[in-house]
C-alpha atoms as a PDB file:
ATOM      1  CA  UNK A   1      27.351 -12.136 -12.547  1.00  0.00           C
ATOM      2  CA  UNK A   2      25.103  -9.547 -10.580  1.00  0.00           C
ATOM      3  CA  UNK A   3      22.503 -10.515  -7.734  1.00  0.00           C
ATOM      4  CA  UNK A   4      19.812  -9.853 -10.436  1.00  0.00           C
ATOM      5  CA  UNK A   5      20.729 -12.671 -12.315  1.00  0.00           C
ATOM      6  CA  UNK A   6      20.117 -15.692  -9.862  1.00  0.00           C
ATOM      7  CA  UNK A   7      16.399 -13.657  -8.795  1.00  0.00           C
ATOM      8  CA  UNK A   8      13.857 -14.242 -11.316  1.00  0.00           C
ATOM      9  CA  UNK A   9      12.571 -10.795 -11.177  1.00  0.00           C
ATOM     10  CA  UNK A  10      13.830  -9.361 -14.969  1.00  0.00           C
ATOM     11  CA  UNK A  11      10.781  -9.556 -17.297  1.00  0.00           C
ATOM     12  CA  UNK A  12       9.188 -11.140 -14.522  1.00  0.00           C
ATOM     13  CA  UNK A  13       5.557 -10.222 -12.541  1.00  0.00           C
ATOM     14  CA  UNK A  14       7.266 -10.419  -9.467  1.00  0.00           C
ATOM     15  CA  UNK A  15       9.504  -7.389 -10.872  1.00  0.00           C
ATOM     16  CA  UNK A  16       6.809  -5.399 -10.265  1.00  0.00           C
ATOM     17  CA  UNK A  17       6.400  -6.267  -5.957  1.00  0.00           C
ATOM     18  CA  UNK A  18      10.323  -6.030  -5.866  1.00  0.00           C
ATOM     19  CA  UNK A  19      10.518  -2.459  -4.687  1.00  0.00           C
ATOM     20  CA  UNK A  20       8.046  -2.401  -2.120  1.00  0.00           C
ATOM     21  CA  UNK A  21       8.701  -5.912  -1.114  1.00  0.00           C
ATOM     22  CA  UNK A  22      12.643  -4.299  -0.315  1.00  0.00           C
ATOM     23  CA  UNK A  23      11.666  -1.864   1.012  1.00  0.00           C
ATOM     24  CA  UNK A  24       8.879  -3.685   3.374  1.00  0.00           C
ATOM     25  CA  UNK A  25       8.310  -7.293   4.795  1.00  0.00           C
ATOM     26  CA  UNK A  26       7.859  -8.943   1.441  1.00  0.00           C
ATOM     27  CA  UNK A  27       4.240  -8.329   1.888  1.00  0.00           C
ATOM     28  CA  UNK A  28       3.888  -4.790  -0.459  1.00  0.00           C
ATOM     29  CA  UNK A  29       1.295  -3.352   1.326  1.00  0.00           C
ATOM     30  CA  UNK A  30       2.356  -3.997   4.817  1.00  0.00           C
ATOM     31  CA  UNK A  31       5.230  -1.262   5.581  1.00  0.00           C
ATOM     32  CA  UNK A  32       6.816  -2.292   8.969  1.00  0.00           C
ATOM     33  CA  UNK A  33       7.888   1.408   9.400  1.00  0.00           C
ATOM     34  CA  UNK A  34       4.790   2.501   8.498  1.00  0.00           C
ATOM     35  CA  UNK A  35       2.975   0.229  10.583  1.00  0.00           C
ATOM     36  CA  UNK A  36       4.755   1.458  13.549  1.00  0.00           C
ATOM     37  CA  UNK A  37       4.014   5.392  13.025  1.00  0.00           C
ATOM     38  CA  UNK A  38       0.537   4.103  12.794  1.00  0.00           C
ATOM     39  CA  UNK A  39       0.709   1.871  16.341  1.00  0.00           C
ATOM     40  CA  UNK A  40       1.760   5.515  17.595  1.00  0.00           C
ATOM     41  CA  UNK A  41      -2.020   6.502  17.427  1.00  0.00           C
ATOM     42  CA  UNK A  42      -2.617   4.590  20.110  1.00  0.00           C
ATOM     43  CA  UNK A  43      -2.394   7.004  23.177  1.00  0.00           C
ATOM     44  CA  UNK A  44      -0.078   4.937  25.520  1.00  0.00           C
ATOM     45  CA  UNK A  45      -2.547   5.366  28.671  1.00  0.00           C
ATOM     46  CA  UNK A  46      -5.230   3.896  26.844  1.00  0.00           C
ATOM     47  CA  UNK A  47      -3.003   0.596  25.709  1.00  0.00           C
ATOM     48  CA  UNK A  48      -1.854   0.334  28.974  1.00  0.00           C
ATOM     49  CA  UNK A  49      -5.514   0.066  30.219  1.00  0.00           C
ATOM     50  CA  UNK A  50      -6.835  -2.405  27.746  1.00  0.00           C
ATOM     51  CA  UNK A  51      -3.893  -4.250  28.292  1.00  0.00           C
ATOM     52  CA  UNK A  52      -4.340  -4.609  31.879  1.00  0.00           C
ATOM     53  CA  UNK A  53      -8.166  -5.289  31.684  1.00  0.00           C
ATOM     54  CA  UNK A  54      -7.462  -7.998  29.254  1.00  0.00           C
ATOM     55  CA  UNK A  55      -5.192  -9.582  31.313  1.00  0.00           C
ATOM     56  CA  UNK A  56      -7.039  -9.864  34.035  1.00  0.00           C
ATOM     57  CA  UNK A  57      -9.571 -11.343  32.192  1.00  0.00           C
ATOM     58  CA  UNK A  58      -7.044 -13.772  31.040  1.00  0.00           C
ATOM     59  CA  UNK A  59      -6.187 -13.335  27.741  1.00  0.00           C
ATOM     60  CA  UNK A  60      -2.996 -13.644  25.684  1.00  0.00           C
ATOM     61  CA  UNK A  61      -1.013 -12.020  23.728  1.00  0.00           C
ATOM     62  CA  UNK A  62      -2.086 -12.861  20.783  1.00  0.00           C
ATOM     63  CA  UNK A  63      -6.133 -12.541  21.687  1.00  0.00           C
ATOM     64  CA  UNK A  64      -4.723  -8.529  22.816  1.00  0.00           C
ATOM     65  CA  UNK A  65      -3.615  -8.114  19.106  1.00  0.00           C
ATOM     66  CA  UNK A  66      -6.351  -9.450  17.093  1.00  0.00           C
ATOM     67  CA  UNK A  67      -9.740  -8.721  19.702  1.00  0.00           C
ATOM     68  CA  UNK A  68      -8.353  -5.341  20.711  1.00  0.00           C
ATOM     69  CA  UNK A  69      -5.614  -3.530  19.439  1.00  0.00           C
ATOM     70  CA  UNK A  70      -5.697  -4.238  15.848  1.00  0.00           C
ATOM     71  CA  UNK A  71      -9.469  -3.136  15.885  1.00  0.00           C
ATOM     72  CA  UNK A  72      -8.357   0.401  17.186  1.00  0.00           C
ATOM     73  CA  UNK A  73      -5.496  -0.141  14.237  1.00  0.00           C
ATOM     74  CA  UNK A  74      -7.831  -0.670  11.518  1.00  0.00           C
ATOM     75  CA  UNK A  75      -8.183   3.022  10.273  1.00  0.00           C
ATOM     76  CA  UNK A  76      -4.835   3.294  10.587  1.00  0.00           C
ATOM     77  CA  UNK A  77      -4.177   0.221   8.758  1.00  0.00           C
ATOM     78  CA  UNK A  78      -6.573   0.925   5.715  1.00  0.00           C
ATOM     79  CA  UNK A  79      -4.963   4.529   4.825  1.00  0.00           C
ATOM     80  CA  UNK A  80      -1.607   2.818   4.561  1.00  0.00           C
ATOM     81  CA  UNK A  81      -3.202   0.068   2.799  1.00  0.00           C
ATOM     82  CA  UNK A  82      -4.571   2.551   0.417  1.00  0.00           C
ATOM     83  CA  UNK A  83      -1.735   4.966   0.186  1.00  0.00           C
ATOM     84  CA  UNK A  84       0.924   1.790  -0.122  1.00  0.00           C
ATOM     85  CA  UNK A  85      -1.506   0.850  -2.846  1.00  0.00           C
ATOM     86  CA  UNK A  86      -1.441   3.804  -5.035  1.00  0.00           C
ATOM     87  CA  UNK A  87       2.533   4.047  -4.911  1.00  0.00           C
ATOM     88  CA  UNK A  88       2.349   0.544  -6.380  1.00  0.00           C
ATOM     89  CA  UNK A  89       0.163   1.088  -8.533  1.00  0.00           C
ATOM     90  CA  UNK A  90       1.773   4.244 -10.201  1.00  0.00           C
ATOM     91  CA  UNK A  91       5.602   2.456  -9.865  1.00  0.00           C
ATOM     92  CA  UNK A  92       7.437   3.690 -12.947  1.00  0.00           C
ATOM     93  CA  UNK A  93      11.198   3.262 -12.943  1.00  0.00           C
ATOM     94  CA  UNK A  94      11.656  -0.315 -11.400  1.00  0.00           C
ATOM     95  CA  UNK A  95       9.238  -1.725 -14.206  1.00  0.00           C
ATOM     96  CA  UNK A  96      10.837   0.646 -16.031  1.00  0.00           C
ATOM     97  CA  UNK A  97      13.772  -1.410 -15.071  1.00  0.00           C
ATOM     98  CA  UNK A  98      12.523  -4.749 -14.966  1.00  0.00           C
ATOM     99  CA  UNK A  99      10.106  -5.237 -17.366  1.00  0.00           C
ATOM    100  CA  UNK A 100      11.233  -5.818 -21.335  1.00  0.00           C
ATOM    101  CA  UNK A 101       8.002  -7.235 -23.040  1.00  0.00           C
ATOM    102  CA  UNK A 102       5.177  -5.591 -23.736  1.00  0.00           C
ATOM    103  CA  UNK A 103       2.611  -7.751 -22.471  1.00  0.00           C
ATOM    104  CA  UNK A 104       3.729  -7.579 -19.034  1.00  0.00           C
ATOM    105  CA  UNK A 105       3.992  -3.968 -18.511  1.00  0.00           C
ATOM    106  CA  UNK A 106       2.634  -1.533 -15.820  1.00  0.00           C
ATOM    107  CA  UNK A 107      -0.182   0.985 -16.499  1.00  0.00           C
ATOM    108  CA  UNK A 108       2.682   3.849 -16.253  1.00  0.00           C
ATOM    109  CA  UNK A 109       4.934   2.233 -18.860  1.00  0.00           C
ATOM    110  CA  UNK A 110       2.204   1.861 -21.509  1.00  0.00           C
ATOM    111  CA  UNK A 111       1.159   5.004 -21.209  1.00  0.00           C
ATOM    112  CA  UNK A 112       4.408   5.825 -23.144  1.00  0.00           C
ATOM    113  CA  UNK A 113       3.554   4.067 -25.952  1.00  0.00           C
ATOM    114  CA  UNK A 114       0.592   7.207 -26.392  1.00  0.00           C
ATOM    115  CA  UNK A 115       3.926   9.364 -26.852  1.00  0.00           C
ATOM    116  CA  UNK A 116       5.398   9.815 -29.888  1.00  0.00           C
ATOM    117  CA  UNK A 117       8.555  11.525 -31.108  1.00  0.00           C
ATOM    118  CA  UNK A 118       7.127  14.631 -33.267  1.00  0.00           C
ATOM    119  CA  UNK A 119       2.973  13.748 -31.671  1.00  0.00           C
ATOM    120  CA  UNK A 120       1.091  13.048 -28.626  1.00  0.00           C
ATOM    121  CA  UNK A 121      -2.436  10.851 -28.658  1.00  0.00           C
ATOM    122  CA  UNK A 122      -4.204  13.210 -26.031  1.00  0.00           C
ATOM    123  CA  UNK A 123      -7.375  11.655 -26.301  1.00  0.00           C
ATOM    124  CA  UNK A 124      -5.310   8.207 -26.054  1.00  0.00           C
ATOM    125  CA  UNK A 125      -3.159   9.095 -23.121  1.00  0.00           C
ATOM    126  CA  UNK A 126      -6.769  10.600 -21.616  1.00  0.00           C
ATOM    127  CA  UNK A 127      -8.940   7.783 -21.826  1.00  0.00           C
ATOM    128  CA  UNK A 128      -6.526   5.291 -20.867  1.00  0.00           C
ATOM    129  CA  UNK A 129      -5.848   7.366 -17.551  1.00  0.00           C
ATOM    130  CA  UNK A 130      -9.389   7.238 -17.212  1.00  0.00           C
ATOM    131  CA  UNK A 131      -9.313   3.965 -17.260  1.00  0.00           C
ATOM    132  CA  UNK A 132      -6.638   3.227 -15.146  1.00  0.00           C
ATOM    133  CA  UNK A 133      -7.775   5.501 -12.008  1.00  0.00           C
ATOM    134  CA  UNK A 134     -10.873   3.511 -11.362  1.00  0.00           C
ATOM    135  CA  UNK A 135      -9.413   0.613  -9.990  1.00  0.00           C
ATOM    136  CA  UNK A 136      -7.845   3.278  -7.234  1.00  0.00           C
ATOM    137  CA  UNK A 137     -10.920   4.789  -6.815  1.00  0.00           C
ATOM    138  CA  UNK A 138     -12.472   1.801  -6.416  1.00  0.00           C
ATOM    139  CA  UNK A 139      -9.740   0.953  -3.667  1.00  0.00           C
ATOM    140  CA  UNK A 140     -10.357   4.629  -1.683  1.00  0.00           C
ATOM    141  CA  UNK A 141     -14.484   3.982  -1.913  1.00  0.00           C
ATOM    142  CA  UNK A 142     -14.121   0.568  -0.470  1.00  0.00           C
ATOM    143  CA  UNK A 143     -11.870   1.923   2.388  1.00  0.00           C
ATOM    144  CA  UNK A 144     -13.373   5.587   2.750  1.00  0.00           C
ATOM    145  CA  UNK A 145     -14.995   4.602   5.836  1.00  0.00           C
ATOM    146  CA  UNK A 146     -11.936   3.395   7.567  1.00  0.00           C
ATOM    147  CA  UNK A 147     -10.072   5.822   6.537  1.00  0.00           C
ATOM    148  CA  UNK A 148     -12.376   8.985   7.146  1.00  0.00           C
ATOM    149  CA  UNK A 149     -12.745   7.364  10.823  1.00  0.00           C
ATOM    150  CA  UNK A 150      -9.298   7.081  10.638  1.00  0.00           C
ATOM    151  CA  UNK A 151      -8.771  10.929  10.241  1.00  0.00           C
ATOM    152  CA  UNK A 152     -11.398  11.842  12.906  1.00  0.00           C
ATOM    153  CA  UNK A 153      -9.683   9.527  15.376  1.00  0.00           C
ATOM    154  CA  UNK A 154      -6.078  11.542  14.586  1.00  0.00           C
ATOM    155  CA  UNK A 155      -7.995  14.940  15.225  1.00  0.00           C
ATOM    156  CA  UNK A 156     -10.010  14.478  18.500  1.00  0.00           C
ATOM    157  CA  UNK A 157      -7.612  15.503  21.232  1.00  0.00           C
ATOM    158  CA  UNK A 158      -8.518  14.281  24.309  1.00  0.00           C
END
């Protein structure tokens, strides 16, 4: 009996979160290595300094996450957010792998079904690509603001 067996993730929706969930926290679009390039924007003197002045003005640890560190994050945060978010979205061989019915397949995997053996439905395989870009460029437009500041922040040496 494999280890696939006893996890509900063959023809399953999870099936589809089990790559990035292995190769993250569980959470797909949170990447702990990821998320630690990105705390590596942060120029050290400048932590070090908001550290201390929060601490003498008495706050925790977990107030110095969430009121000041994560807001310096949050460019940082939204391009991986976005870029973890495409490679999910265009995730081929695991659903590949996973997924068996129809109904429950990716936007890569029915995009086969446009491809024949002797024929290819171009205007088919075109308007369903259409299709299935906006909800990424929806994604980038919602972010584009984080992540724009994002790259200015990465640029500005100082």
């Amino acid at each position: 009996m494999t280890q696939t067996a006893n996890a509900p993730v063959i023809d399953n929706y999870i099936g589809g979160a089990w790559k990035p969930a292995a190769g993250g926290s569980g959470i797909p679009s949170v990447n702990p290595a990821r998320f630690r390039e990105v705390v590596g924007y942060v120029p050290d003197s400048t932590a070090a300094e908001l550290d201390e002045a929060a601490r003498i003005d008495g706050a925790s640890r977990s107030r110095l996450f969430w009121s000041i560190l994560l807001p310096l994050l949050t460019p940082a945060v939204a391009t991986i957010g976005i870029y973890d978010f495409i490679h999910i979205w265009n995730e081929f061989v695991f659903g590949l792998v996973l997924l068996t019915t129809p109904e429950r397949m990716t936007l890569p995997l029915g995009l086969r079904a446009f491809y024949g053996e002797f024929m290819v439905n171009v205007p088919g395989i075109m308007a369903a690509l259409t299709l299935g870009t906006l909800p990424l460029l929806i994604a980038y437009f919602a972010a584009q603001e984080k992540v724009v500041a994002g790259l200015a922040a990465g640029a500005v040496k100082g």
